[in-house]
Protein backbone atom coordinates (compact mmCIF):
# COMPACT_ATOMS: atom_id res chain seq x y z
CA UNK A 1 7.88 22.51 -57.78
CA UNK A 2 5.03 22.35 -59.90
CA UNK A 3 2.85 18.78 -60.21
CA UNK A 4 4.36 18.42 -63.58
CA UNK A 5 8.17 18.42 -63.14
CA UNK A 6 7.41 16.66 -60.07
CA UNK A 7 5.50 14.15 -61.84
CA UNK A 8 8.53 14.03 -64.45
CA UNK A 9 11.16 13.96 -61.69
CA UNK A 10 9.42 10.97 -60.02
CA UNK A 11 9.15 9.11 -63.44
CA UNK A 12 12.74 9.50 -63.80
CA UNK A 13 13.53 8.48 -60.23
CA UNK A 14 11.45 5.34 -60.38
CA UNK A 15 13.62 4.49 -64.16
CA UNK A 16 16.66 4.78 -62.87
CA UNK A 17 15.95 2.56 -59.59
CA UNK A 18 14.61 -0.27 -61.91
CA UNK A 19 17.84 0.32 -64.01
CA UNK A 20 20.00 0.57 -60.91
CA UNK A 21 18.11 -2.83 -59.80
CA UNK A 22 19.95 -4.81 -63.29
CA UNK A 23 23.28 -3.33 -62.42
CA UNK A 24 25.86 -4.09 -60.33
CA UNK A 25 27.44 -1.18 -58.35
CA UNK A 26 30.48 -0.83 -60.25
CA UNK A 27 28.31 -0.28 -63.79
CA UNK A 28 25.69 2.26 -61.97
CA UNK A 29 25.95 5.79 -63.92
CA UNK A 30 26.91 8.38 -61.54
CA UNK A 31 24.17 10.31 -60.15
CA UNK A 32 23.70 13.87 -61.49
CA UNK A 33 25.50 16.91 -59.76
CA UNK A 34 23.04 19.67 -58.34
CA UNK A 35 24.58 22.02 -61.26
CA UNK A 36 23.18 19.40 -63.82
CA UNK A 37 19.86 18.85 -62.54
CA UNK A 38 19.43 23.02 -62.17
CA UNK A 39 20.30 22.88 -66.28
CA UNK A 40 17.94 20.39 -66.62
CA UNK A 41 15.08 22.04 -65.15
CA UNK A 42 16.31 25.62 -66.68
CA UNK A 43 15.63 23.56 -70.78
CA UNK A 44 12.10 22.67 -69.26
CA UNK A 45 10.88 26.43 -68.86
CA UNK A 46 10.17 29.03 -71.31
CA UNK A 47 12.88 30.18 -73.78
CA UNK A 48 13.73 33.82 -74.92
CA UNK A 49 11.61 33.30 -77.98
CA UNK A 50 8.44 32.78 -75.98
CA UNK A 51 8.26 36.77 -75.16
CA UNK A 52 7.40 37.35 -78.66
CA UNK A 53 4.13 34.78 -77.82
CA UNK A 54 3.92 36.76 -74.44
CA UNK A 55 3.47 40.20 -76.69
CA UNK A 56 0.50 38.81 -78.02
CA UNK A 57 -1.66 38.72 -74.59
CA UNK A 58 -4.66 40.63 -74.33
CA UNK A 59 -7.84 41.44 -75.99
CA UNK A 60 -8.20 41.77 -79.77
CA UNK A 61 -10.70 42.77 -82.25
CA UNK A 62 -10.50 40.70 -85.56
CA UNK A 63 -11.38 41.21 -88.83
CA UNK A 64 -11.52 38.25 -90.95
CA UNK A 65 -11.46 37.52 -95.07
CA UNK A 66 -11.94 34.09 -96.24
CA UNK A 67 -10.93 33.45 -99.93
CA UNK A 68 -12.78 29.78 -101.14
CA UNK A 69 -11.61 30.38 -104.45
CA UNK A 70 -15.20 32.16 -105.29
CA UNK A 71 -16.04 35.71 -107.03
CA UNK A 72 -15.15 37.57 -104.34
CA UNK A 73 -13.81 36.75 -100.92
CA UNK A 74 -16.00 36.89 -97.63
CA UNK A 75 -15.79 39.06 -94.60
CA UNK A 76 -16.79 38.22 -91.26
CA UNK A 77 -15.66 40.07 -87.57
CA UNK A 78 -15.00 38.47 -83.92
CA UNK A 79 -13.44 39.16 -80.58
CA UNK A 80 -10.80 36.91 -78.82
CA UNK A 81 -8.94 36.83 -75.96
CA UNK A 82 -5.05 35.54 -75.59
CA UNK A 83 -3.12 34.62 -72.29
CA UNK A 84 -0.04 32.60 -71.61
CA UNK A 85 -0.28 29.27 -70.03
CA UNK A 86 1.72 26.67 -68.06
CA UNK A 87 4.06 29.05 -66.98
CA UNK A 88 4.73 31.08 -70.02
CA UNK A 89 5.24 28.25 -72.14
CA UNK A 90 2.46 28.60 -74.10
CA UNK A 91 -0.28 31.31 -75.23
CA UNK A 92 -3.68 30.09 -75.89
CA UNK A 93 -6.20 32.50 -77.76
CA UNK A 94 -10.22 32.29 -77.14
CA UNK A 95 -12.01 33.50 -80.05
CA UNK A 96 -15.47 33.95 -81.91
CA UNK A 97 -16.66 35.40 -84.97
CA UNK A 98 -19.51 35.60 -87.07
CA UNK A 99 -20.07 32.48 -89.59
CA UNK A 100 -20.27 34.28 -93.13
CA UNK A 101 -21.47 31.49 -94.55
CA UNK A 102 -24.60 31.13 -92.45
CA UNK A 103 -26.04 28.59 -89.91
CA UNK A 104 -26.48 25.95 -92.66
CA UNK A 105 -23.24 25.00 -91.98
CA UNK A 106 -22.61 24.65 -88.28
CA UNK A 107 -24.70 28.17 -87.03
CA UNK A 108 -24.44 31.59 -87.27
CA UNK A 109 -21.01 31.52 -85.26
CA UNK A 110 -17.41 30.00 -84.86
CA UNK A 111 -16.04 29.27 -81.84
CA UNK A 112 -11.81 28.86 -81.97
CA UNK A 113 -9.35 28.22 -79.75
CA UNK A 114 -5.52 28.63 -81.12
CA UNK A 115 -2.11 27.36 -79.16
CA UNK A 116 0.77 28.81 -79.91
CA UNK A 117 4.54 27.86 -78.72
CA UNK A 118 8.19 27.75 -79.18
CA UNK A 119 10.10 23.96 -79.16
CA UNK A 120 13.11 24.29 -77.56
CA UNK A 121 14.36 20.94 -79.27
CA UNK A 122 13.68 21.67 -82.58
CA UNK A 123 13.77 25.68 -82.15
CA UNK A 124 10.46 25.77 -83.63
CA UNK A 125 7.46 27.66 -83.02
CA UNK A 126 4.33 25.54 -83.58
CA UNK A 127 0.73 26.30 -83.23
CA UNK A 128 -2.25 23.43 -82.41
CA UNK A 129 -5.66 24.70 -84.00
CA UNK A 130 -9.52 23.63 -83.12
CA UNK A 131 -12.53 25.10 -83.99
CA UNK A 132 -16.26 24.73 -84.58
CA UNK A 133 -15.89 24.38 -88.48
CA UNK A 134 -14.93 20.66 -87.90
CA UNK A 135 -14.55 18.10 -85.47
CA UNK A 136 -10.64 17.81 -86.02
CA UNK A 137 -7.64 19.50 -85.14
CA UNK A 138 -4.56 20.88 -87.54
CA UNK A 139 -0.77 21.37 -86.73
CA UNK A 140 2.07 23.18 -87.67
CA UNK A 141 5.70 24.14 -86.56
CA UNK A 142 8.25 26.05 -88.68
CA UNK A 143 10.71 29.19 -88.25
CA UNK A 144 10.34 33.20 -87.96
CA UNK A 145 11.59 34.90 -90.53
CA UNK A 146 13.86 38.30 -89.87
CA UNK A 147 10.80 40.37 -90.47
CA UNK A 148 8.88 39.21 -87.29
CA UNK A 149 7.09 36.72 -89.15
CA UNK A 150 6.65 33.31 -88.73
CA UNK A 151 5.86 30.27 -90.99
CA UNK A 152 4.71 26.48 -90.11
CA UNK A 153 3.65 24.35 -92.27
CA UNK A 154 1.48 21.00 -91.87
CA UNK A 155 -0.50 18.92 -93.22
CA UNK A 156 -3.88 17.12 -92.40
CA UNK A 157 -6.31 14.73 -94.34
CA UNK A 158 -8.75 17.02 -96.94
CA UNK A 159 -11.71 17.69 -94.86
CA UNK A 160 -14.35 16.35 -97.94
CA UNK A 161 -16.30 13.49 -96.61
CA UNK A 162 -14.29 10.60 -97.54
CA UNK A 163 -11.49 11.52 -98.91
CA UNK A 164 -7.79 9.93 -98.02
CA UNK A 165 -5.79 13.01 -99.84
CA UNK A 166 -3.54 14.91 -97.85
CA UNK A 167 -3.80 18.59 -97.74
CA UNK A 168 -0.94 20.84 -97.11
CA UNK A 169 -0.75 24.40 -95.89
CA UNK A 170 1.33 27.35 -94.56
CA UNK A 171 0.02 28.57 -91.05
CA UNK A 172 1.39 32.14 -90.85
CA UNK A 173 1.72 34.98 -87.63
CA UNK A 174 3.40 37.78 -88.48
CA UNK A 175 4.03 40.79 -85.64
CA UNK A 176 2.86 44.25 -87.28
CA UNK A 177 3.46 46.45 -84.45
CA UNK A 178 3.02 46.08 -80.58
CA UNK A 179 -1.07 46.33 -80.75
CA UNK A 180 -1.57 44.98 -84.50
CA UNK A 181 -0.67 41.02 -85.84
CA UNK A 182 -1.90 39.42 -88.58
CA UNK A 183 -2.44 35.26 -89.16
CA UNK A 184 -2.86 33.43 -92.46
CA UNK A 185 -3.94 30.29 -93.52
CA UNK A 186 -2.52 29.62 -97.15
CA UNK A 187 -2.73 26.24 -98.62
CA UNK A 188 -0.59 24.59 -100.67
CA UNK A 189 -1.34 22.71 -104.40
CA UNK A 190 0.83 20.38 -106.42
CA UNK A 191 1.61 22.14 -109.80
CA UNK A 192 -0.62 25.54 -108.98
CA UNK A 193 -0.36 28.66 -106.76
CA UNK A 194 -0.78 28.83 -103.44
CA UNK A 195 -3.81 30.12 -102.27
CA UNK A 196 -4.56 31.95 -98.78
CA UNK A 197 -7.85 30.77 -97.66
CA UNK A 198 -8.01 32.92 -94.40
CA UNK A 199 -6.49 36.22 -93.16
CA UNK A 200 -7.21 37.51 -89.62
CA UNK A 201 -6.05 40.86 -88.66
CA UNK A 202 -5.79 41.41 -85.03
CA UNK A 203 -6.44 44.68 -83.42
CA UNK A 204 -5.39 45.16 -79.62
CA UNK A 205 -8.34 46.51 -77.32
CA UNK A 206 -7.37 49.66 -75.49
């Protein structure tokens, strides 16, 4: 048993003596049957849906276009590394890229590190994202789509110094083939189009 569940299993030992403690012996719940507690532990490990995370392992190359609304979008290229995590449940990627917009702005490269995973409550996949463009993380969780594509959406305060808006956005993975995926970023306006701010295209290193 892993320091987690046993962690988890001890918390829920040490709840259900103090609630066993208020109780008399006649209105104790009956303890849970071997069969139960295997079930339990079975919802706590990686689902079916993870293996489409697990495809993703490996290195990539990526090739990057960043659309600010401007004349014409900018390019940049990076490297990153994916692997699954805490016993399949999760797979984090590693990556860097160049900065196309220079060093004035944080330095000449961008450091990023994406988690990716499937809920097994809400039978979403969700994603956690940090990088060296801010000092804040963003969030999303939503469905795939019969094409191998998936879509979560979240939301997170506008980035501008000082401002309380909220900004909302699509985060998108979508599974080209077994050595090709692409992720967008596409954010979303009140009474305008949508606009994708960031496309990645992921190339598998052979």
């Amino acid at each position: 048993m892993n320091p987690s569940v046993a962690m988890r299993c001890c918390l829920a030992a040490c709840l259900a003596l103090t609630a066993g403690a208020r109780l008399s012996a006649q209105q104790q719940p009956p303890k849970p049957t071997p069969e139960q507690i295997q079930a339990m532990l079975a919802e706590m490990g990686p689902a079916p849906e993870h293996r489409v995370l697990a495809s993703l392992e490996g290195k990539w190359t990526l090739d990057i276009t960043y659309n600010m609304g401007g004349p014409k979008p900018m390019k940049a290229r990076g490297t990153a590394t994916s692997r699954m995590i805490l016993g399949g449940r999760f797979l984090m990627s590693e990556g860097v890229s160049d900065n196309p917009a220079g060093a004035d702005v944080g330095g000449a490269k961008v450091e990023m590190v994406t988690i990716y995973g499937f809920d097994r409550r809400t039978k979403e996949y969700t994603t956690i994202g940090l990088d060296t463009m801010g000092t804040y993380w963003v969030t999303a969780a939503g469905l795939m789509k019969s094409d191998k594509t998936i879509v979560m959406a979240g939301e997170t305060l506008d980035d501008h110094a000082g401002s309380k808006e909220v900004r909302k956005y699509d985060m998108v993975l979508k599974v080209v083939d077994a050595d090709t995926y692409l992720t967008q970023i596409i954010f979303k306006f009140a009474n305008m189009p949508d606009l994708k701010i960031v496309e990645i295209v992921h190339r598998r290193v052979k």
